[in-house]
Protein backbone atom coordinates (compact mmCIF):
# COMPACT_ATOMS: atom_id res chain seq x y z
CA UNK A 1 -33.94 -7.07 -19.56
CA UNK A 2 -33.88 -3.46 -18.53
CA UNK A 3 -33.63 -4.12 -14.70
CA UNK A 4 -30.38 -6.49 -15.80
CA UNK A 5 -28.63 -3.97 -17.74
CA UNK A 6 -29.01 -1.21 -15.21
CA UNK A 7 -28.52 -3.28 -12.49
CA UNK A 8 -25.32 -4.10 -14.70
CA UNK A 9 -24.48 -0.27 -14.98
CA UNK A 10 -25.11 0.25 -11.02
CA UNK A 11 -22.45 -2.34 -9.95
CA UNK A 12 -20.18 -1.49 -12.25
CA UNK A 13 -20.44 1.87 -11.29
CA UNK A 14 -19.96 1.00 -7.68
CA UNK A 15 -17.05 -1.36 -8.42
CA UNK A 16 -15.07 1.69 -10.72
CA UNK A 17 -15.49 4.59 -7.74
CA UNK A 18 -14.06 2.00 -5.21
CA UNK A 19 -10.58 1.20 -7.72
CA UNK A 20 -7.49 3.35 -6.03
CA UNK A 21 -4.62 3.01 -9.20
CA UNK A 22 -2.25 4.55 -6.06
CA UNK A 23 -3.04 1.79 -3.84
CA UNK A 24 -2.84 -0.95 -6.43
CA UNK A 25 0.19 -0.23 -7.41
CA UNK A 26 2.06 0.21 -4.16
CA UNK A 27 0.46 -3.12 -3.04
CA UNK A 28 1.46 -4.57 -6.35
CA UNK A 29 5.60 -3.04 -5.99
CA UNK A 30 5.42 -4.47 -2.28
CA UNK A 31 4.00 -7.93 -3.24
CA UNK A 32 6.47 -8.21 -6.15
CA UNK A 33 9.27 -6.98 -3.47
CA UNK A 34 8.19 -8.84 -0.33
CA UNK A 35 6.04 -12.22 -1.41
CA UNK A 36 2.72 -12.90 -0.68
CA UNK A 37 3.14 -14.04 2.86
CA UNK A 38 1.34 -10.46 4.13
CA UNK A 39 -2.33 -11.36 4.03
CA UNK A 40 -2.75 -7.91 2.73
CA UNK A 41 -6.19 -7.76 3.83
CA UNK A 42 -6.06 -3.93 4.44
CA UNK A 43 -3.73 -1.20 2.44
CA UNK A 44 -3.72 2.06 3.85
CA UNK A 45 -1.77 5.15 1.98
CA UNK A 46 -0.62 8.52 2.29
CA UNK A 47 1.19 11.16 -0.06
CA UNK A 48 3.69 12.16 2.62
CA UNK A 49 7.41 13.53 2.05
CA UNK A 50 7.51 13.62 -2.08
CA UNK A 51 6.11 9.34 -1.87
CA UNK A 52 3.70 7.20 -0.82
CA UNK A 53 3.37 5.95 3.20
CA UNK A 54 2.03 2.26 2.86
CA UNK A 55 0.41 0.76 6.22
CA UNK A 56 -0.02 -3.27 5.30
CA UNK A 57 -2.66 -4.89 7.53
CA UNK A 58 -2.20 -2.40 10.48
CA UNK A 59 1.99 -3.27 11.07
CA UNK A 60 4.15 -3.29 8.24
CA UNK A 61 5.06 0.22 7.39
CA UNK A 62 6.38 0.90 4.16
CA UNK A 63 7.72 4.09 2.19
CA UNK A 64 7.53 4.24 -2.14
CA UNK A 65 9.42 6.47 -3.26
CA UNK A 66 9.31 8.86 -6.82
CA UNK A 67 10.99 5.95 -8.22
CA UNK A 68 8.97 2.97 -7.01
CA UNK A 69 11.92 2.49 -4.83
CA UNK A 70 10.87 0.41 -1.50
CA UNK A 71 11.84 1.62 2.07
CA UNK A 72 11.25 0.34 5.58
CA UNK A 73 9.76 2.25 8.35
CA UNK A 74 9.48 0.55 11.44
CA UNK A 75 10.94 -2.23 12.88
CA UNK A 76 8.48 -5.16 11.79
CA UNK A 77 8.48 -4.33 8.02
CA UNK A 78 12.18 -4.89 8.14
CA UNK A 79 11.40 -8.57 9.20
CA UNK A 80 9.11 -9.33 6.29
CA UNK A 81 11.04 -7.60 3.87
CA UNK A 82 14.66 -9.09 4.80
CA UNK A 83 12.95 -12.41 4.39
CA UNK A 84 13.08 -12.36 0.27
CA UNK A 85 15.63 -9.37 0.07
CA UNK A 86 18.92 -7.95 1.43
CA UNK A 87 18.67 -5.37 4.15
CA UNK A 88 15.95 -2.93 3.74
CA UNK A 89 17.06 0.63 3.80
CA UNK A 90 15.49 2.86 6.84
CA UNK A 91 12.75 5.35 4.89
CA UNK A 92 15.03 9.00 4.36
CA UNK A 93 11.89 10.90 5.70
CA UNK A 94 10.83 12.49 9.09
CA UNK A 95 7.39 10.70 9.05
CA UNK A 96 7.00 7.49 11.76
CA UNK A 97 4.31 4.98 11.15
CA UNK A 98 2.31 6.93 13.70
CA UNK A 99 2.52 10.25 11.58
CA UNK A 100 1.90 7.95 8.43
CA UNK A 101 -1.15 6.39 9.85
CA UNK A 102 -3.09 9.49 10.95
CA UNK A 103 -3.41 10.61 7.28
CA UNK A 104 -3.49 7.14 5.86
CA UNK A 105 -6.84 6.27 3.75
C-alpha cells in the first residue's frame, strides 16, 4: 500500500511540474477562436512585445495580446484563422515567426 501511494505522489508530482497555465490558455483562446482542425500536437510560446508569441504545430504563428485579443503573424495562420472568422488582423509587433520561434518553449 505504501509503494501505491508514493508511486501515486511521484506521478502526480511529475504530471503538476509539466502543467504551463500560459500555454493552456493561449491554446484554449486559439481553439475557441480557430476550431479544432489544428492537430495542436505541439504549442510553443514566448513573452515577446507586452503578449504571448504562439507557434501551433511548427506553422501557424499566432500573437495574444494583454487582452486575449488574437493576431496573425505569418501568412499560413491567416488561412486557418479566416476559415471560422473575418479577416485576421496582421500582429502590431516587430517580431516575425522566426524571431518568435528562437525564444519559443
Amino acid at each position: 500500500m505504501k509503494r501505491i501511494i508514493l508511486t501515486f505522489c511521484f506521478l502526480t508530482l511529475i504530471t503538476s511540474c509539466e502543467s504551463n497555465p500560459e500555454k493552456e490558455k493561449a491554446t484554449e483562446l486559439l481553439k475557441a477562436k480557430i476550431g479544432r482542425e489544428l492537430p495542436f500536437n505541439d504549442i510553443k510560446i514566448a513573452k515577446i512585445e507586452n503578449g504571448t508569441g504562439v507557434i501551433v504545430d511548427g506553422s501557424w504563428c499566432y500573437w495574444i495580446d494583454e487582452n486575449d485579443k488574437i493576431y496573425c503573424v505569418n501568412g499560413t495562420s491567416i488561412t486557418i484563422y479566416n476559415v471560422n472568422n473575418p479577416e485576421c488582423e496582421n500582429a502590431p509587433i516587430k517580431a516575425m515567426f522566426s524571431d518568435i520561434e528562437k525564444i519559443a518553449k
